[in-house]
C-alpha atoms as a PDB file:
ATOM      1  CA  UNK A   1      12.735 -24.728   0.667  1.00  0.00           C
ATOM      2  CA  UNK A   2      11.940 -22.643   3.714  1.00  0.00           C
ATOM      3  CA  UNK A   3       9.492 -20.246   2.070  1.00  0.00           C
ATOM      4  CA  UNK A   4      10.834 -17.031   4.712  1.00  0.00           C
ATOM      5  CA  UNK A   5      14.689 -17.859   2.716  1.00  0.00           C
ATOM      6  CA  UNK A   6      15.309 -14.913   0.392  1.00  0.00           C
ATOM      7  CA  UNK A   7      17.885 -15.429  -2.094  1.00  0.00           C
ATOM      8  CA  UNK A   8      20.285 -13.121  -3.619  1.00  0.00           C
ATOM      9  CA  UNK A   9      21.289 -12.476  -7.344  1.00  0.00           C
ATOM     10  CA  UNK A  10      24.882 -12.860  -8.317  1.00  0.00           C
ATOM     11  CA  UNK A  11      25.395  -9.320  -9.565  1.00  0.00           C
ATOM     12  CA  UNK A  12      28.487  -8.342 -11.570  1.00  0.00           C
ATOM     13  CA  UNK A  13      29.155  -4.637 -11.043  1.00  0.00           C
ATOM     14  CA  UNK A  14      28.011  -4.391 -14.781  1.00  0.00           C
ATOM     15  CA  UNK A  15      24.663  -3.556 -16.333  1.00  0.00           C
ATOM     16  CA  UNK A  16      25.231  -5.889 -19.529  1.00  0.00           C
ATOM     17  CA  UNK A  17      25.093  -8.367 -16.601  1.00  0.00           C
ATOM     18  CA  UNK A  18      22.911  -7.388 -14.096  1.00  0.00           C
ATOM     19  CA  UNK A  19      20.372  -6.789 -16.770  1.00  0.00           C
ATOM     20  CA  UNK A  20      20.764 -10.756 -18.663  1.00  0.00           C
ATOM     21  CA  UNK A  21      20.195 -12.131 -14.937  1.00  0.00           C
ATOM     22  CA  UNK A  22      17.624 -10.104 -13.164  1.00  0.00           C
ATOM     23  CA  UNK A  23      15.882 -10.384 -17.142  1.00  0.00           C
ATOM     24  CA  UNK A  24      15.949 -14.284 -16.513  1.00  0.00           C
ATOM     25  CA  UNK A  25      15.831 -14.748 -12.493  1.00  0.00           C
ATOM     26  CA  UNK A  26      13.545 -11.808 -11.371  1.00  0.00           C
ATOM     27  CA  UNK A  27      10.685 -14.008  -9.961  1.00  0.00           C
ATOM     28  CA  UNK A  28      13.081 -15.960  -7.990  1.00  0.00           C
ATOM     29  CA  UNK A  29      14.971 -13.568  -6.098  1.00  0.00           C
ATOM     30  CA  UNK A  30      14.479 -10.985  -3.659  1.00  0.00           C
ATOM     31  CA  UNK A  31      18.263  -8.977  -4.116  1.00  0.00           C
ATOM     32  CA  UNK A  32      20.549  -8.567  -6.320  1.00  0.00           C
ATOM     33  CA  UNK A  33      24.240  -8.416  -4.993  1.00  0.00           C
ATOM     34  CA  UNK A  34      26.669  -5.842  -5.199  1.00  0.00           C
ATOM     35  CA  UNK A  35      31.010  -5.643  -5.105  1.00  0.00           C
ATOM     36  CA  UNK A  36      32.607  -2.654  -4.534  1.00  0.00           C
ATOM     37  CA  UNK A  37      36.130  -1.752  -3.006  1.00  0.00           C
ATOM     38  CA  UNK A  38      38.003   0.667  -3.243  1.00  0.00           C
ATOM     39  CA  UNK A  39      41.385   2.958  -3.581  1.00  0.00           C
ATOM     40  CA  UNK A  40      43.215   5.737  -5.422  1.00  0.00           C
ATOM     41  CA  UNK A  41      42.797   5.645  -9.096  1.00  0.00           C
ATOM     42  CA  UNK A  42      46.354   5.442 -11.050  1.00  0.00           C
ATOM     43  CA  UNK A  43      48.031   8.988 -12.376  1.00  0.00           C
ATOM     44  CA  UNK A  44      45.321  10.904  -9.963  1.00  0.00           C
ATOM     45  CA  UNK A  45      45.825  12.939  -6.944  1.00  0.00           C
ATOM     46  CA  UNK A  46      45.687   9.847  -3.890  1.00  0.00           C
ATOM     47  CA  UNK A  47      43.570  12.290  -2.047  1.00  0.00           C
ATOM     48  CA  UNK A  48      40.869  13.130  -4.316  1.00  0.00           C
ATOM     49  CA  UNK A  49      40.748  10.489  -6.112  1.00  0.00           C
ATOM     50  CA  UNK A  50      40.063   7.772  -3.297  1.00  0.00           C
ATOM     51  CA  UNK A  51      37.307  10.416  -1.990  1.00  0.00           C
ATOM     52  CA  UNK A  52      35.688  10.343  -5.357  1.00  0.00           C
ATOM     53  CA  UNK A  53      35.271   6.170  -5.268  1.00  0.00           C
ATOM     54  CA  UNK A  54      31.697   6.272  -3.567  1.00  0.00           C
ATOM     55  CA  UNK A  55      29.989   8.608  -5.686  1.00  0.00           C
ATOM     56  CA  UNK A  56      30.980   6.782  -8.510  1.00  0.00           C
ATOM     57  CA  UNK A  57      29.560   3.457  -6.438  1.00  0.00           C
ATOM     58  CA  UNK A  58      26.541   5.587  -5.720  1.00  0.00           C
ATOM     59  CA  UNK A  59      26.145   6.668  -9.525  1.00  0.00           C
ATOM     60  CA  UNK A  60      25.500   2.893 -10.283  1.00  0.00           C
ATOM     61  CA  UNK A  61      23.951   1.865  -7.487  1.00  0.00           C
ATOM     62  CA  UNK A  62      20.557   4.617  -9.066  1.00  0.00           C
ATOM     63  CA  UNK A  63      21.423   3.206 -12.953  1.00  0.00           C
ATOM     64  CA  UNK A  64      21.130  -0.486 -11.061  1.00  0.00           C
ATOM     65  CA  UNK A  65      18.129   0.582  -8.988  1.00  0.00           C
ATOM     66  CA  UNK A  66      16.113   2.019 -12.446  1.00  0.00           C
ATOM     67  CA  UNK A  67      16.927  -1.230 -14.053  1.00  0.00           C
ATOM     68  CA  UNK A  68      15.430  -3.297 -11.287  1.00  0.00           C
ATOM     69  CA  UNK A  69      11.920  -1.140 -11.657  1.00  0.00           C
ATOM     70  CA  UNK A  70      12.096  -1.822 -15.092  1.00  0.00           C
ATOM     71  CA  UNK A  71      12.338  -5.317 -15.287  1.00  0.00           C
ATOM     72  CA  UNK A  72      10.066  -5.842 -12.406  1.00  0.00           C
ATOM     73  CA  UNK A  73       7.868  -4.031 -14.621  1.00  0.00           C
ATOM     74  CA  UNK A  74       8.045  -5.691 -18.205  1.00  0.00           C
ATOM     75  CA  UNK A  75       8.150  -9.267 -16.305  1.00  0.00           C
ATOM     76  CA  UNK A  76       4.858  -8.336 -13.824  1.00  0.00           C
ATOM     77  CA  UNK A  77       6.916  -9.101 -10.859  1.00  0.00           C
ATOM     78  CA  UNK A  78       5.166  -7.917  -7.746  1.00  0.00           C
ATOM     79  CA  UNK A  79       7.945  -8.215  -5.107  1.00  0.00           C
ATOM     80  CA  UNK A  80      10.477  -5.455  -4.652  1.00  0.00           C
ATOM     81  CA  UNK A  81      13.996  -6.548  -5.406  1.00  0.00           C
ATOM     82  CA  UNK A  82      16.471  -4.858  -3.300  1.00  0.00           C
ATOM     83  CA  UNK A  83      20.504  -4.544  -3.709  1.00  0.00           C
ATOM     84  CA  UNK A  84      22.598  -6.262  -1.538  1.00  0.00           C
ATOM     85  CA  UNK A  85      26.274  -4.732  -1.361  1.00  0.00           C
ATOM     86  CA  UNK A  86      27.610  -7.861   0.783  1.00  0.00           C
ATOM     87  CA  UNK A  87      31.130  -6.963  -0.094  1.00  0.00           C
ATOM     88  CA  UNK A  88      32.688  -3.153   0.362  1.00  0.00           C
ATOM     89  CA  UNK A  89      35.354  -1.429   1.786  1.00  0.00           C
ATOM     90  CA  UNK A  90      38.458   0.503   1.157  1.00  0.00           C
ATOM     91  CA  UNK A  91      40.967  -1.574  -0.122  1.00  0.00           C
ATOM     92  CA  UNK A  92      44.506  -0.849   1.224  1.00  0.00           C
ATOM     93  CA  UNK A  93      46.539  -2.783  -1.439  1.00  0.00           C
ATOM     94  CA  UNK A  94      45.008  -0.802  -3.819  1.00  0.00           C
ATOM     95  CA  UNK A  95      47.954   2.015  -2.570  1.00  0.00           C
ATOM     96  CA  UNK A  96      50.817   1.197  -4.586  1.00  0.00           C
ATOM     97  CA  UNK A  97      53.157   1.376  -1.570  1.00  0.00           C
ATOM     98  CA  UNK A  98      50.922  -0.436   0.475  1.00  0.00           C
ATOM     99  CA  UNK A  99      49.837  -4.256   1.076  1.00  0.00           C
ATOM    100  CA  UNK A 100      46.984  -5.953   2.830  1.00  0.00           C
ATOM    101  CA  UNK A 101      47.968  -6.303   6.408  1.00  0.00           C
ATOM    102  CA  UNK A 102      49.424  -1.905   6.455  1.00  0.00           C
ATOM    103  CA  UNK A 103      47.642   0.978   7.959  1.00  0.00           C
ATOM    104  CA  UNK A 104      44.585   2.663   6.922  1.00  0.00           C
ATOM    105  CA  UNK A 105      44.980   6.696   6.714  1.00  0.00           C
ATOM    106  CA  UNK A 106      42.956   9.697   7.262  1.00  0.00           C
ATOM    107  CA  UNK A 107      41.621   9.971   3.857  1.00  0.00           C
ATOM    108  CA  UNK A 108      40.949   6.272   3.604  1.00  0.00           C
ATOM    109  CA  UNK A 109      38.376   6.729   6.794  1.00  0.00           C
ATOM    110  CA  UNK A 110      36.836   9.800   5.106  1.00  0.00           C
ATOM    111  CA  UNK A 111      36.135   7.467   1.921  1.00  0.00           C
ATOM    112  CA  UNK A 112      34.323   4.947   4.322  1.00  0.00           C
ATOM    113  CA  UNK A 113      32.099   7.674   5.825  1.00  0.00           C
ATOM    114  CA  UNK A 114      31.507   9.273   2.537  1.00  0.00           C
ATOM    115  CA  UNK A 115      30.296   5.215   1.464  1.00  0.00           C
ATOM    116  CA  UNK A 116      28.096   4.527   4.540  1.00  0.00           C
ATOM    117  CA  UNK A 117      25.942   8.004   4.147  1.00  0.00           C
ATOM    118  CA  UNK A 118      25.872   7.065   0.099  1.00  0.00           C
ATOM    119  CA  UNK A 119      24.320   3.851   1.292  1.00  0.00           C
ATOM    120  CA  UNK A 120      21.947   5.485   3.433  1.00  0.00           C
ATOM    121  CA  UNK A 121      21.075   7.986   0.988  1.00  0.00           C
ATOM    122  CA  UNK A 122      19.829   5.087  -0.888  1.00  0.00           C
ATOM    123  CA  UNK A 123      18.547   2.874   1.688  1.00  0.00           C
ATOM    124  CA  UNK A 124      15.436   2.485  -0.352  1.00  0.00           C
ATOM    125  CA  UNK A 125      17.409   0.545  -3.275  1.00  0.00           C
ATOM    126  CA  UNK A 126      19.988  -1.046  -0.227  1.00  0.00           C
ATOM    127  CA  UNK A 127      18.436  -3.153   1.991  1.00  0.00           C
ATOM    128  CA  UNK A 128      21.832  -5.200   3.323  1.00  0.00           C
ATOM    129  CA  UNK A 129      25.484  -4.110   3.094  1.00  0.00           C
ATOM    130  CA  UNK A 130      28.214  -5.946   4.555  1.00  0.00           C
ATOM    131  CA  UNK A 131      31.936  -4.841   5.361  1.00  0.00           C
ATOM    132  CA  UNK A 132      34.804  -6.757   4.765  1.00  0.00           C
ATOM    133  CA  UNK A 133      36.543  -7.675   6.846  1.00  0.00           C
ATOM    134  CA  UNK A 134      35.948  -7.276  10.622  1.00  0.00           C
ATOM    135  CA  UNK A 135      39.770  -8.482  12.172  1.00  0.00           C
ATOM    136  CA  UNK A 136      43.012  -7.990  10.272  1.00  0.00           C
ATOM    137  CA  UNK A 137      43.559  -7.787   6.614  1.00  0.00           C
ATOM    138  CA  UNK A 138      41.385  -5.019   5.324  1.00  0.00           C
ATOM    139  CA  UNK A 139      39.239  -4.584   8.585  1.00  0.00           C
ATOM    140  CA  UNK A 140      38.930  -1.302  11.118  1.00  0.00           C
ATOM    141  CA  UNK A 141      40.557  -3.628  13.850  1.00  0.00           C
ATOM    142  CA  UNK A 142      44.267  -4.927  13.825  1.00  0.00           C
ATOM    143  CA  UNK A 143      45.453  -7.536  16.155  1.00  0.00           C
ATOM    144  CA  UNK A 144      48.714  -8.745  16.190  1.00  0.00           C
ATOM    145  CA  UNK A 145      51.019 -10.244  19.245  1.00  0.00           C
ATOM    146  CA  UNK A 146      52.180  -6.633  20.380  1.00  0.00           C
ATOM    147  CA  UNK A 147      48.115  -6.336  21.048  1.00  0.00           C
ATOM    148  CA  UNK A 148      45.766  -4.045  19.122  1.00  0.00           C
ATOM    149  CA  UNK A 149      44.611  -1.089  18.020  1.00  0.00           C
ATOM    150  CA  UNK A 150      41.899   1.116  16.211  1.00  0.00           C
ATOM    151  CA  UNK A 151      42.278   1.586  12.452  1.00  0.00           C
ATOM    152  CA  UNK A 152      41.345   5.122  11.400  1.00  0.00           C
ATOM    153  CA  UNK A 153      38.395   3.306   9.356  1.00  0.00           C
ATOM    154  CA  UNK A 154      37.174   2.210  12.423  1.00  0.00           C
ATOM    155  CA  UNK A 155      36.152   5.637  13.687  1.00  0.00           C
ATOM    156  CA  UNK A 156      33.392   6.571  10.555  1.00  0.00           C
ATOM    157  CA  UNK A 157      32.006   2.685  11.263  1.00  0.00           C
ATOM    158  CA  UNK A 158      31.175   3.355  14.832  1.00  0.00           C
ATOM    159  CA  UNK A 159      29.852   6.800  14.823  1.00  0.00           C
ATOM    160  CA  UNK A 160      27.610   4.902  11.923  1.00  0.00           C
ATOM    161  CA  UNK A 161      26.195   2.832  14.755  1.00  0.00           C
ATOM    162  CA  UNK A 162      25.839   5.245  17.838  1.00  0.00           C
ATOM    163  CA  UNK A 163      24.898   8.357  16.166  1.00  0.00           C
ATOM    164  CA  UNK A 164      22.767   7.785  13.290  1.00  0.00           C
ATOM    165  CA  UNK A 165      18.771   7.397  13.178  1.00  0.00           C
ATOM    166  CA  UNK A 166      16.471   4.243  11.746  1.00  0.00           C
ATOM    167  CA  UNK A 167      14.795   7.075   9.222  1.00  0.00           C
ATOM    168  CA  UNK A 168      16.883   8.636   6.414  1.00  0.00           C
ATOM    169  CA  UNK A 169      15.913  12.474   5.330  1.00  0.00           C
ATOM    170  CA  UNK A 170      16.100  14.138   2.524  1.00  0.00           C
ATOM    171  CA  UNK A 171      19.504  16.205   2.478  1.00  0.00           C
ATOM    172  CA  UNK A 172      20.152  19.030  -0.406  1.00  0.00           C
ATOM    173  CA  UNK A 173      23.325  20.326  -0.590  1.00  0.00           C
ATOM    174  CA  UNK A 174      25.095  23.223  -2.322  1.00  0.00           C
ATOM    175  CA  UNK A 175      28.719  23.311  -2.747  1.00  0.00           C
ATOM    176  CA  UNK A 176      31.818  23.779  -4.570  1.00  0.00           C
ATOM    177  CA  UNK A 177      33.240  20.931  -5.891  1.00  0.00           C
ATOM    178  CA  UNK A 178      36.183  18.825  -8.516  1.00  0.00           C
ATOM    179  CA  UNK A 179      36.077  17.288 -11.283  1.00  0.00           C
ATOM    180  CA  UNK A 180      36.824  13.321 -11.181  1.00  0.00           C
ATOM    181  CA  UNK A 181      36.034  12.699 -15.213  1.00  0.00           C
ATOM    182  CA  UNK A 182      38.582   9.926 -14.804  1.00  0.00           C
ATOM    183  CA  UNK A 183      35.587   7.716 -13.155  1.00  0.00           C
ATOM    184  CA  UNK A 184      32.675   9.734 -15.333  1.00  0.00           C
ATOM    185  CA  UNK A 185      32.222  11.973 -12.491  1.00  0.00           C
ATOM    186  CA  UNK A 186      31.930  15.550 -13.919  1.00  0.00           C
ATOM    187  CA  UNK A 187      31.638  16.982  -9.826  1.00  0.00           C
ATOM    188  CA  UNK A 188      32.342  15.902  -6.958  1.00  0.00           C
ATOM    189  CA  UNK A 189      31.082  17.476  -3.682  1.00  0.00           C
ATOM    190  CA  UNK A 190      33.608  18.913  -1.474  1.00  0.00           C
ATOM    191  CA  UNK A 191      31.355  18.466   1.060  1.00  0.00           C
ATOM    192  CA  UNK A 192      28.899  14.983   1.593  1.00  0.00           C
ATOM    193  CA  UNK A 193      26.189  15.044   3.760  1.00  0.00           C
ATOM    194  CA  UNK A 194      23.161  12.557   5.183  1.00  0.00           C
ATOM    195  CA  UNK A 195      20.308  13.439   7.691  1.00  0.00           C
ATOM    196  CA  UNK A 196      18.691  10.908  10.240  1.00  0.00           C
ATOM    197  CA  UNK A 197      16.020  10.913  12.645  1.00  0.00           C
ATOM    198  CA  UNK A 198      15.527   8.261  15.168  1.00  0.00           C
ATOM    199  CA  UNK A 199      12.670   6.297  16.270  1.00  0.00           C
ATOM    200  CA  UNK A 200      11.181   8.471  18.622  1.00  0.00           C
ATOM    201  CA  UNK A 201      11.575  11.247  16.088  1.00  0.00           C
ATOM    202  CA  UNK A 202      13.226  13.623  18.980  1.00  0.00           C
ATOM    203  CA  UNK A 203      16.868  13.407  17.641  1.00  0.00           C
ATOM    204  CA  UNK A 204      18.232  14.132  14.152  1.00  0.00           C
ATOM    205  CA  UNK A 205      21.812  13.447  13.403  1.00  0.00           C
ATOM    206  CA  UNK A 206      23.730  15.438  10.376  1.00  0.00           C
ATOM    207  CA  UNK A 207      27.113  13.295   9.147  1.00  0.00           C
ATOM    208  CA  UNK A 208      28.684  15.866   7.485  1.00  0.00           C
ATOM    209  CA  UNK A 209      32.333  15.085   5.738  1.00  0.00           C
ATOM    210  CA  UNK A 210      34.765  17.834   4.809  1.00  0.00           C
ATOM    211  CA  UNK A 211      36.545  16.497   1.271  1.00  0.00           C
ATOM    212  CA  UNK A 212      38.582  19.335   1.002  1.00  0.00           C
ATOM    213  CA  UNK A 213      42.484  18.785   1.875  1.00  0.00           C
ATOM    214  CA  UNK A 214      43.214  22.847   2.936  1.00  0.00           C
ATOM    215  CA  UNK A 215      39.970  24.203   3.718  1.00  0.00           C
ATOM    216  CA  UNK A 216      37.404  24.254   6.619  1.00  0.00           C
ATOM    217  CA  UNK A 217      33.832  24.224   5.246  1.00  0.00           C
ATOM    218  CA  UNK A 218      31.795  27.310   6.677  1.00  0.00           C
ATOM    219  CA  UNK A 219      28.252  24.991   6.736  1.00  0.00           C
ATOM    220  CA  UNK A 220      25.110  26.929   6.766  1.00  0.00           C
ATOM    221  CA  UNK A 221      22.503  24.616   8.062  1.00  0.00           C
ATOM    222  CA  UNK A 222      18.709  24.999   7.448  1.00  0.00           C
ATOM    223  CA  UNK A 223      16.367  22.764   9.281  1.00  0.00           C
ATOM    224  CA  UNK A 224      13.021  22.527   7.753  1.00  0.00           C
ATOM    225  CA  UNK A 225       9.841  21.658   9.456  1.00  0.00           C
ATOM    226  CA  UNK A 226      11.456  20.817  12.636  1.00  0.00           C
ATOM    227  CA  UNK A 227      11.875  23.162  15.871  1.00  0.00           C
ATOM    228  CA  UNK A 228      15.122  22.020  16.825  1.00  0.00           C
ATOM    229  CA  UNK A 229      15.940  23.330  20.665  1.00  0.00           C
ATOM    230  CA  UNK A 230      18.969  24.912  21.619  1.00  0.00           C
ATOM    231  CA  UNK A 231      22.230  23.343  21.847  1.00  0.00           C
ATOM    232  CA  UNK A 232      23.139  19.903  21.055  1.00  0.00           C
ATOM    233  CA  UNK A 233      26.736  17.794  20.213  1.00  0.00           C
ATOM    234  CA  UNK A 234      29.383  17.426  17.200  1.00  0.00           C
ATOM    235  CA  UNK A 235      31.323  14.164  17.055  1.00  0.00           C
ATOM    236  CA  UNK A 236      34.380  15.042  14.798  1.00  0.00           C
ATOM    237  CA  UNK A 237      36.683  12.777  13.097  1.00  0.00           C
ATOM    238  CA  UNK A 238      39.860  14.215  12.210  1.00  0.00           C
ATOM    239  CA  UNK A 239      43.697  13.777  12.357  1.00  0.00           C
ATOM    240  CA  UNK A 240      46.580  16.250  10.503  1.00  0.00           C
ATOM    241  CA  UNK A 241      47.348  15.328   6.996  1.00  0.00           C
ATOM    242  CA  UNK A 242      45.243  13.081   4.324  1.00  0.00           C
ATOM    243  CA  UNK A 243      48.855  10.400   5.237  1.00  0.00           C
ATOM    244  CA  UNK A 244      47.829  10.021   8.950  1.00  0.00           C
ATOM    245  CA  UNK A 245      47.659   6.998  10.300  1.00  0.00           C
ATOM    246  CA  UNK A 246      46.721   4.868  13.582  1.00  0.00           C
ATOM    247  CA  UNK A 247      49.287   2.160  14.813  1.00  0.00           C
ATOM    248  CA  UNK A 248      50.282   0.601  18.117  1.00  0.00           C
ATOM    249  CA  UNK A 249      50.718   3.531  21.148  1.00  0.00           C
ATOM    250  CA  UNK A 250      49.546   5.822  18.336  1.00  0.00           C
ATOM    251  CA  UNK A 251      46.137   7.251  17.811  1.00  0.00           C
ATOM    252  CA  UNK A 252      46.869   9.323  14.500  1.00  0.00           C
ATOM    253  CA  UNK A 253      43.277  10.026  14.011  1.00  0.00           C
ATOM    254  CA  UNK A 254      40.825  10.487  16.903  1.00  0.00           C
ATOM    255  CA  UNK A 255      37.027  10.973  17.672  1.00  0.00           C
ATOM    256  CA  UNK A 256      36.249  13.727  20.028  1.00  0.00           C
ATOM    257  CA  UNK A 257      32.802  15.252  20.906  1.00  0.00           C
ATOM    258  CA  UNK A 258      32.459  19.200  21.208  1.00  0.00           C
ATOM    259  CA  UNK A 259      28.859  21.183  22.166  1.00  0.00           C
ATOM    260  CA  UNK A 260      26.957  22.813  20.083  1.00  0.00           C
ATOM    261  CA  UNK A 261      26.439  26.229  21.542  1.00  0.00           C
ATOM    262  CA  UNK A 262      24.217  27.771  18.510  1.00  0.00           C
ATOM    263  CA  UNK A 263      22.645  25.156  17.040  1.00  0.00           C
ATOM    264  CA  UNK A 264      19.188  25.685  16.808  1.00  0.00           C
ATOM    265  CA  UNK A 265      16.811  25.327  13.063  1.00  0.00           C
ATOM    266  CA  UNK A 266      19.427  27.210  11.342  1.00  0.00           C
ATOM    267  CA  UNK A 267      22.823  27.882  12.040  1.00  0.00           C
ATOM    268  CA  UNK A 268      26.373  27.703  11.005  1.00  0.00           C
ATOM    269  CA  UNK A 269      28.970  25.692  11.489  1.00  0.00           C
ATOM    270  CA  UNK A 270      32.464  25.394  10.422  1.00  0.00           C
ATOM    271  CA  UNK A 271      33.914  21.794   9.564  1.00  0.00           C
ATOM    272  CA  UNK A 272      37.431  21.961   9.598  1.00  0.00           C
ATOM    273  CA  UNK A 273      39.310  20.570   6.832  1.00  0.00           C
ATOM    274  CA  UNK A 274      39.905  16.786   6.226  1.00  0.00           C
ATOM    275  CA  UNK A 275      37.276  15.823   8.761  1.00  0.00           C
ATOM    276  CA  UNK A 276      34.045  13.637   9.555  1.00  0.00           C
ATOM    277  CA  UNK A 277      31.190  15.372  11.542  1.00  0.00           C
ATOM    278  CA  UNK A 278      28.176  13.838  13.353  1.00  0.00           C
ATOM    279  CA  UNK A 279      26.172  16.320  14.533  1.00  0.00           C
ATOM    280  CA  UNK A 280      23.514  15.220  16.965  1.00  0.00           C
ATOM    281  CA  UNK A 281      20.658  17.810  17.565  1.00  0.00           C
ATOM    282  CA  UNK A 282      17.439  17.403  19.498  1.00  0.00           C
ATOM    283  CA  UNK A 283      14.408  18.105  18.291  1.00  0.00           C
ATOM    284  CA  UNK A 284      11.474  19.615  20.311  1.00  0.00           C
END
């Protein structure tokens, strides 16, 4: 065998599992791989419920990760063992009234931004994640013979690509939040937020999502350790109800940039309701 191959752990979303396989495999393998989609959980609010999906992902992801250390520990293994989430994605036939080839809506997009700053926030456990699919089906871009358009998931996926930095910061917020107990959640954040700094360490970026269905978020932002200069851009994802969709001739939810007028080491900023922020400051 090619002695660069890394090979990857059939995981099984459990920890009865994860734990018999990594206990018996460790030395061989370098990951350990991870299934996760997603979709509103029966006899719960649609809205809330889908939003709450990736913190529940992101709770096992850290039971997962402490596992790992522990049985790289009682076996001696010296290489790291990483998890590889090579399936994920908001899954629309999990909507009752929906099947696999239908329209994503706002609050499905919101649920994929919420996932891809969870995975960053843990990008020392994650080291590959992989969406499925890219065309069609469950994907961010439907083609048919009419032509094609932009599914609202695409939006969160892109600005994950164009505005986000190589290094992941530490990000504390305080907020109010629900309860999801349904998925052994006691809170859930109305508010999500990641910080990123790219390689030249001159711009950090702020993804920022507003859970809330009603209300804009009023976000007080302190910058520590960082002179941040004057100004700077928001990318905002948004549309008009949690229901709003994208189709052919119809962009239902958008990406628009705005400027940053006060932005600056600390500084407020008001995230309207139902919405996805980038915010891309420059730091001097």
């Amino acid at each position: 065998m090619d002695p660069s191959t890394e090979l990857v752990l059939c995981g099984g979303q459990e920890l009865d599992w994860d734990r018999e396989v990594l206990g018996k495999c460790a030395d061989l393998v370098e990951h350990i791989s991870y299934h996760f989609y997603w979709g509103p959980v029966r006899d719960q609010d649609p809205h809330y419920s889908t939003l709450a999906q990736p913190y529940h992902s992101e709770l096992y992801w850290k039971f997962l990760w402490q596992l790992i250390q522990q049985i790289r520990r009682d076996r001696r293994v010296e290489h790291q063992i990483r998890i590889c989430v090579d399936e994920w994605n908001n899954w629309a036939t999990a909507h009752p009234d929906k099947h696999a080839r239908d329209r994503y809506d706002l609050t499905d997009a919101l649920s994929v931004a919420i996932y891809l700053n969870a995975m960053r926030r843990n990008c020392e456990a994650i080291e590959i994640a992989t969406l499925a699919q890219m065309v069609n089906v469950i994907a961010p871009i439907f083609t048919s013979p009419e032509g094609m358009f932009l599914q609202t998931i695409y939006h969160p996926l892109r600005l994950a690509v164009e505005k986000s930095g190589a290094t992941a910061l530490d990000a504390h917020v305080a907020c109010d939040g629900y309860a999801a107990d349904y998925l052994g959640l006691p809170t859930v954040p109305y508010l999500d937020a990641l910080a990123t700094l790219d390689e030249s360490g001159k711009r950090l970026f702020l993804s920022l999502v507003n859970l809330h269905r009603e209300e804009a978020q009023h976000v007080d932002v302190l910058i520590d350790g960082a002179e941040v200069r004057g100004g700077g851009a928001a990318h905002v994802m948004t549309g008009e109800a949690p229901e709003t969709i994208s189709d052919f001739g119809k962009e239902g939810v958008s990406c628009r940039t705005e400027s940053l007028e006060k932005a600056g080491a600390r500084f407020t900023y008001e995230l309207p309701a139902l919405a996805h922020a980038v915010l891309e400051l420059e730091i001097a």
